[in-house]
Protein backbone atom coordinates (compact mmCIF):
# COMPACT_ATOMS: atom_id res chain seq x y z
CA UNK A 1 72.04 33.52 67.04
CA UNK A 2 74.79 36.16 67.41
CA UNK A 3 74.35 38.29 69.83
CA UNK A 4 76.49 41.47 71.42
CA UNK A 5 76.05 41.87 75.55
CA UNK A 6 77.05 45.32 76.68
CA UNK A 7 77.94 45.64 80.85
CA UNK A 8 80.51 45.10 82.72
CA UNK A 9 82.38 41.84 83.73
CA UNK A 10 85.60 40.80 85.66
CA UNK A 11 87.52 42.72 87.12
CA UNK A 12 84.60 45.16 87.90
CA UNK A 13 83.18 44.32 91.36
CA UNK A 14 79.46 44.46 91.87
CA UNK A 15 76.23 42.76 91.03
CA UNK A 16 75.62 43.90 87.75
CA UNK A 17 79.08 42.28 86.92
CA UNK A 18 78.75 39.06 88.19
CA UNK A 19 75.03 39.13 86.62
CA UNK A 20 76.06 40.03 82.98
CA UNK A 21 79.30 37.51 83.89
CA UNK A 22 76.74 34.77 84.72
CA UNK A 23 74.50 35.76 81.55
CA UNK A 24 77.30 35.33 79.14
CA UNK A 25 78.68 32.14 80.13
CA UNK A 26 75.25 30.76 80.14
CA UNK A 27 73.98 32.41 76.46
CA UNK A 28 77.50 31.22 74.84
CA UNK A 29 76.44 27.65 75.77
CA UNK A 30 73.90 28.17 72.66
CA UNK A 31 74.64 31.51 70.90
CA UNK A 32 78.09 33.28 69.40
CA UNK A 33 78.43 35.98 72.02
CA UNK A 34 80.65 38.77 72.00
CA UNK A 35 80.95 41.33 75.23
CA UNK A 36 81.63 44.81 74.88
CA UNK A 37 82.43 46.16 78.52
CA UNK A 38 84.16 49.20 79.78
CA UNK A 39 87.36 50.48 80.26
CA UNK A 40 85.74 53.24 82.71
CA UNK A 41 82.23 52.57 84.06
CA UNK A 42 82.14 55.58 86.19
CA UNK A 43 84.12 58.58 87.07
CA UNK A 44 85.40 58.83 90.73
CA UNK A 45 83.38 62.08 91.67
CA UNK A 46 80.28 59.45 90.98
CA UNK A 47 81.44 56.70 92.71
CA UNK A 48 81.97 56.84 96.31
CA UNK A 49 82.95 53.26 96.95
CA UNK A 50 86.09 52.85 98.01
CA UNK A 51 87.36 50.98 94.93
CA UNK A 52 85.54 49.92 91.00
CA UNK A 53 87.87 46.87 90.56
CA UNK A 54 88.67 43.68 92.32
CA UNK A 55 92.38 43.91 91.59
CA UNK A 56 92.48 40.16 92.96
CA UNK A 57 90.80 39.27 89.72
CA UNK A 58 92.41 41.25 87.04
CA UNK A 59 94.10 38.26 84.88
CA UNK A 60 91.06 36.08 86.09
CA UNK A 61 89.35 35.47 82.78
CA UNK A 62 85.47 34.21 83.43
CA UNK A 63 84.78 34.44 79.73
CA UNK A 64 85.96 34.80 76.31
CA UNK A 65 85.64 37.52 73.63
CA UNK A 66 85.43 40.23 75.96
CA UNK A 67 86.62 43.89 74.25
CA UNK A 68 86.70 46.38 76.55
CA UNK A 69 86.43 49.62 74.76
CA UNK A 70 83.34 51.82 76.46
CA UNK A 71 84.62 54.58 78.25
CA UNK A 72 80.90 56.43 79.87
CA UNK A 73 81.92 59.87 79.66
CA UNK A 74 83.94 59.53 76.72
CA UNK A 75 82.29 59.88 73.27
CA UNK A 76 84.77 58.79 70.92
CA UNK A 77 84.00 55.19 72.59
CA UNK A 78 80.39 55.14 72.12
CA UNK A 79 80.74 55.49 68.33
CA UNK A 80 83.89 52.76 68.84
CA UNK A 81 81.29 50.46 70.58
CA UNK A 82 78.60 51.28 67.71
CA UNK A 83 81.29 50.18 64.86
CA UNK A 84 81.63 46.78 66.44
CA UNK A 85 78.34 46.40 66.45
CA UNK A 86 77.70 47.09 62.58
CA UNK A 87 81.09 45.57 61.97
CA UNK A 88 79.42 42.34 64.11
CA UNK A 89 76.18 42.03 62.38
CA UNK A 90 74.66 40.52 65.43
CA UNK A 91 71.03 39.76 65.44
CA UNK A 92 70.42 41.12 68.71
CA UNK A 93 72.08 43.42 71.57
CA UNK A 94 71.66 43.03 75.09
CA UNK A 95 72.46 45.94 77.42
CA UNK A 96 72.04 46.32 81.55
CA UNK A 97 70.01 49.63 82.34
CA UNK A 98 70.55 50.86 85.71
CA UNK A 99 71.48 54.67 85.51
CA UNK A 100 70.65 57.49 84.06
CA UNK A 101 73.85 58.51 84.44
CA UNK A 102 74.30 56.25 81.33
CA UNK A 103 71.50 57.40 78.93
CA UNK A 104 73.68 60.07 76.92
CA UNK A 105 76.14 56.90 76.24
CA UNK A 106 73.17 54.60 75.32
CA UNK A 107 70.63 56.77 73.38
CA UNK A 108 74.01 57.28 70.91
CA UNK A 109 74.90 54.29 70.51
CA UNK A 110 71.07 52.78 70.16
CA UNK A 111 69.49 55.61 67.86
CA UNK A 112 73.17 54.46 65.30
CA UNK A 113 72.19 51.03 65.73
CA UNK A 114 68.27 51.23 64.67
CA UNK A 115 69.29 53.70 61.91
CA UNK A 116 71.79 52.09 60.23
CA UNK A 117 71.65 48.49 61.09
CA UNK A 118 68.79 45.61 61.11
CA UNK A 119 69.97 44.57 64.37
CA UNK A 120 67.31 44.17 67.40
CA UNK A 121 67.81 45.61 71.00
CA UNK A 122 66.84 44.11 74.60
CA UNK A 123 67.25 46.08 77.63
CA UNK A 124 67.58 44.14 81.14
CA UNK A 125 66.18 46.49 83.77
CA UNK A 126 67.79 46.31 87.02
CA UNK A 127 66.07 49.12 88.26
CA UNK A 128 63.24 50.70 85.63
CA UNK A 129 64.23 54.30 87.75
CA UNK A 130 66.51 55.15 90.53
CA UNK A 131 66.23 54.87 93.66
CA UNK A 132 67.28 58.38 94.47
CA UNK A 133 65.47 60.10 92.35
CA UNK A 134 65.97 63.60 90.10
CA UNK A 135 63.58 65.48 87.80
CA UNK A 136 65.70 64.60 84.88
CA UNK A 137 65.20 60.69 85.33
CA UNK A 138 62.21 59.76 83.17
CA UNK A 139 63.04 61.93 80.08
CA UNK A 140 66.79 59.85 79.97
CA UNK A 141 64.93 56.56 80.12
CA UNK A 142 62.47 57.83 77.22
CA UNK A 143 65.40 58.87 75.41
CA UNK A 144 67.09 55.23 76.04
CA UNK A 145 63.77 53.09 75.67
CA UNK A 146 62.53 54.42 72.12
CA UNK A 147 65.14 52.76 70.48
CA UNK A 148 64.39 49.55 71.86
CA UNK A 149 62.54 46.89 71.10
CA UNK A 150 62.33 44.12 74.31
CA UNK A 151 62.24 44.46 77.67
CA UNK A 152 62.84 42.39 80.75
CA UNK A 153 61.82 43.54 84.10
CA UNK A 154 62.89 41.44 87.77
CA UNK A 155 59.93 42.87 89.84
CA UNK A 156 56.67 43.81 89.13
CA UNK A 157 57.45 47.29 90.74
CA UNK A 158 59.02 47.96 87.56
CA UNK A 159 57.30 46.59 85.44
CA UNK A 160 54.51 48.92 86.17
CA UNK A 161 56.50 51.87 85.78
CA UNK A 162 58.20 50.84 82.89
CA UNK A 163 54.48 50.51 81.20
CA UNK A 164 53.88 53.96 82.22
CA UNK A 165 57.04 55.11 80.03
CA UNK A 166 56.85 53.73 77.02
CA UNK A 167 54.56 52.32 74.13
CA UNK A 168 51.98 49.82 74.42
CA UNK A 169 53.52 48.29 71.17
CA UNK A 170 56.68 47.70 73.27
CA UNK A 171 57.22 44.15 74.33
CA UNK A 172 57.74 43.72 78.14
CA UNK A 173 58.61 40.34 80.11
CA UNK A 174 58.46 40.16 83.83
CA UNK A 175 61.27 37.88 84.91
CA UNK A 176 62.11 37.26 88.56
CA UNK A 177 65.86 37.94 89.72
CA UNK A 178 67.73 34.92 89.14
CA UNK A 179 69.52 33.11 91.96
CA UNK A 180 73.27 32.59 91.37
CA UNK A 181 75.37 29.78 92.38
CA UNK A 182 78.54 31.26 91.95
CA UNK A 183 79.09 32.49 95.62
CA UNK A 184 78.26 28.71 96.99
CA UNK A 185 82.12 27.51 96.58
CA UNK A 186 83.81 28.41 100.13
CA UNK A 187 87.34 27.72 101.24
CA UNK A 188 85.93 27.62 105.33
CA UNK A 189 83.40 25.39 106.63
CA UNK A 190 80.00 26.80 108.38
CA UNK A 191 81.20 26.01 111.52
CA UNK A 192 84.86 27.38 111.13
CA UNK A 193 83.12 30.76 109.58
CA UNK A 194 81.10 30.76 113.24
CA UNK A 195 84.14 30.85 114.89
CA UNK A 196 85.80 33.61 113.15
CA UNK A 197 82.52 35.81 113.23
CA UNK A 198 81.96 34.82 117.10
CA UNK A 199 78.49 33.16 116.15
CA UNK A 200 77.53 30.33 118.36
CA UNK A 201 76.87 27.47 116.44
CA UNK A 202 72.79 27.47 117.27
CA UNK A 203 72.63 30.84 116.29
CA UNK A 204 70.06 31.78 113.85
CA UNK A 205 71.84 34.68 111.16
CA UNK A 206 69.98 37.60 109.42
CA UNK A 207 72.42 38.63 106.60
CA UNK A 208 72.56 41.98 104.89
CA UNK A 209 74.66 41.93 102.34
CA UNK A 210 75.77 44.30 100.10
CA UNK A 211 76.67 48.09 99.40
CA UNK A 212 75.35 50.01 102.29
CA UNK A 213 73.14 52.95 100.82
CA UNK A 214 70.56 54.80 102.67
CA UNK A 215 67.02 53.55 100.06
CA UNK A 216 68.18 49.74 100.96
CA UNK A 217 66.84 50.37 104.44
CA UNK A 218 69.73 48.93 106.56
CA UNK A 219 68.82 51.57 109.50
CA UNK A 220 65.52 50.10 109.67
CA UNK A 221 66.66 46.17 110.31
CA UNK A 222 69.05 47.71 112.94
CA UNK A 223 65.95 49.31 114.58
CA UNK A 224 64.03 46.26 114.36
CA UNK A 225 66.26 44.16 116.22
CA UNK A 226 64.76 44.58 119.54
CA UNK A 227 61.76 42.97 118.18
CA UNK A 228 63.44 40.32 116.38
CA UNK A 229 65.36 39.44 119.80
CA UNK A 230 62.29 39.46 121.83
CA UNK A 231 60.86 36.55 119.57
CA UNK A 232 64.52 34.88 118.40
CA UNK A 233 66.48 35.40 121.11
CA UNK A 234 69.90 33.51 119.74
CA UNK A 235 69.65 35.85 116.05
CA UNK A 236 72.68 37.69 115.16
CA UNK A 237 72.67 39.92 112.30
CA UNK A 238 75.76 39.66 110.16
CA UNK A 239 76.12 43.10 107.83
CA UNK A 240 78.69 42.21 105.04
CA UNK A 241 79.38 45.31 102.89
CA UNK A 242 80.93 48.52 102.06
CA UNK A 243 79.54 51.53 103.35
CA UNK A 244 78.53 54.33 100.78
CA UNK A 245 76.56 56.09 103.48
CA UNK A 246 78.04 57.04 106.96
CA UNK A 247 78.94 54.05 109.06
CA UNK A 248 78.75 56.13 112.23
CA UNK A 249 75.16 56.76 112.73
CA UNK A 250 74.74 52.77 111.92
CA UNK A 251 77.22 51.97 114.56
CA UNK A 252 75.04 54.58 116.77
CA UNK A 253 71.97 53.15 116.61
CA UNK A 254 73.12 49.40 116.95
């Protein structure tokens, strides 16, 4: 099967990229795959991490035939993307939903695709909505979702409100969030990472890991520490991530 993947990849940080990363390597084990990723994912008045790409990973090449040509809030891309695809022929097309924010950029590029090619259409779901919701949100999925035929959902949160969006003749699969096993390789032992993070060794660690953004509930761990202590005495909790919310009132409350 030929197939097209569009999301991001290396040198784009985040978990959508190492996901879609992951899901290339392991479809072009069986299938001709060909990535179209992005130039410019998201403008900087959208983003308030401190930084889109791992500039440690810029000539590190994960996969092969990787174009990057999508630009989100450039137009002239989305109908360069489209071309590809009908110069391509591929039987199906795989895209990462996530945002809104990228709806204008896929309902073009989808509603060329089912009018003037035979080619099929999957959409991963990473989230079905937003977390932080607006009033515009479910009319940019509907515009999105029309034009395509398969779903796959990681939770059976969204699954349900993905059924409440779009046709019963749709076809929906409920697939849990894979695990990877690309973050096992570490250049420290456990016990030398202990030392550096001033954990003793009998310690039991409660990870979060991640972007720091107010809907993943980080405030509410910190507040439940007490508790935790009071039953695990010798837990730590180790937060590893970059803060897109205000660090101080985090650092106030622990």
């Amino acid at each position: 099967m030929k197939i097209v993947v569009i999301g991001p990849t290396y040198p784009f940080i985040g978990g959508i990229s190492h996901y879609n990363t992951e899901l290339c390597k392991y479809l072009s084990k069986k299938h001709e795959v060909i990535l179209i990723s992005y130039k410019r994912r998201y403008p900087s008045f959208l983003y308030p991490g401190r930084e889109q790409i791992d500039r440690r990973s810029i000539k590190k090449r994960e996969i092969e035939n990787v174009e990057y040509i999508l630009d989100t809030i450039n137009p002239l891309t989305w109908i360069k993307a489209f071309m590809r695809i009908r110069e391509e022929k591929p039987d199906l097309v795989i895209f990462h939903w996530v945002t809104p924010f990228m709806a204008p950029m896929f309902s073009t590029i989808f509603f060329l695709v089912k009018k003037l090619t035979k080619t099929k259409i999957l959409a991963i779901c990473h989230n079905v909505l937003p977390h932080e919701r607006t009033v515009l949100d479910v009319f940019l999925a509907k515009l999105v979702f029309r034009n395509v035929d398969y779903f796959i959902v990681q939770s059976k949160e969204d699954l349900s409100k993905l059924r409440k969006i779009v046709s019963k003749s749709k076809i929906i699969r409920y697939n849990p969030h894979p695990i990877y096993d690309i973050f096992r390789v570490q250049s420290i032992s456990e016990e030398d990472a202990r030392k550096i993070l001033n954990i003793p060794k009998n310690a039991k660690v409660l990870l979060f890991f991640g972007y720091v953004r107010k809907y993943k509930g980080l405030m509410y761990l910190i507040k439940a520490m007490p508790k935790i202590i009071e039953k695990i005495p010798e837990a730590y909790l180790l937060i590893a991530g970059e803060f897109w919310d205000s660090k101080e009132k985090y650092i106030s409350e622990i």
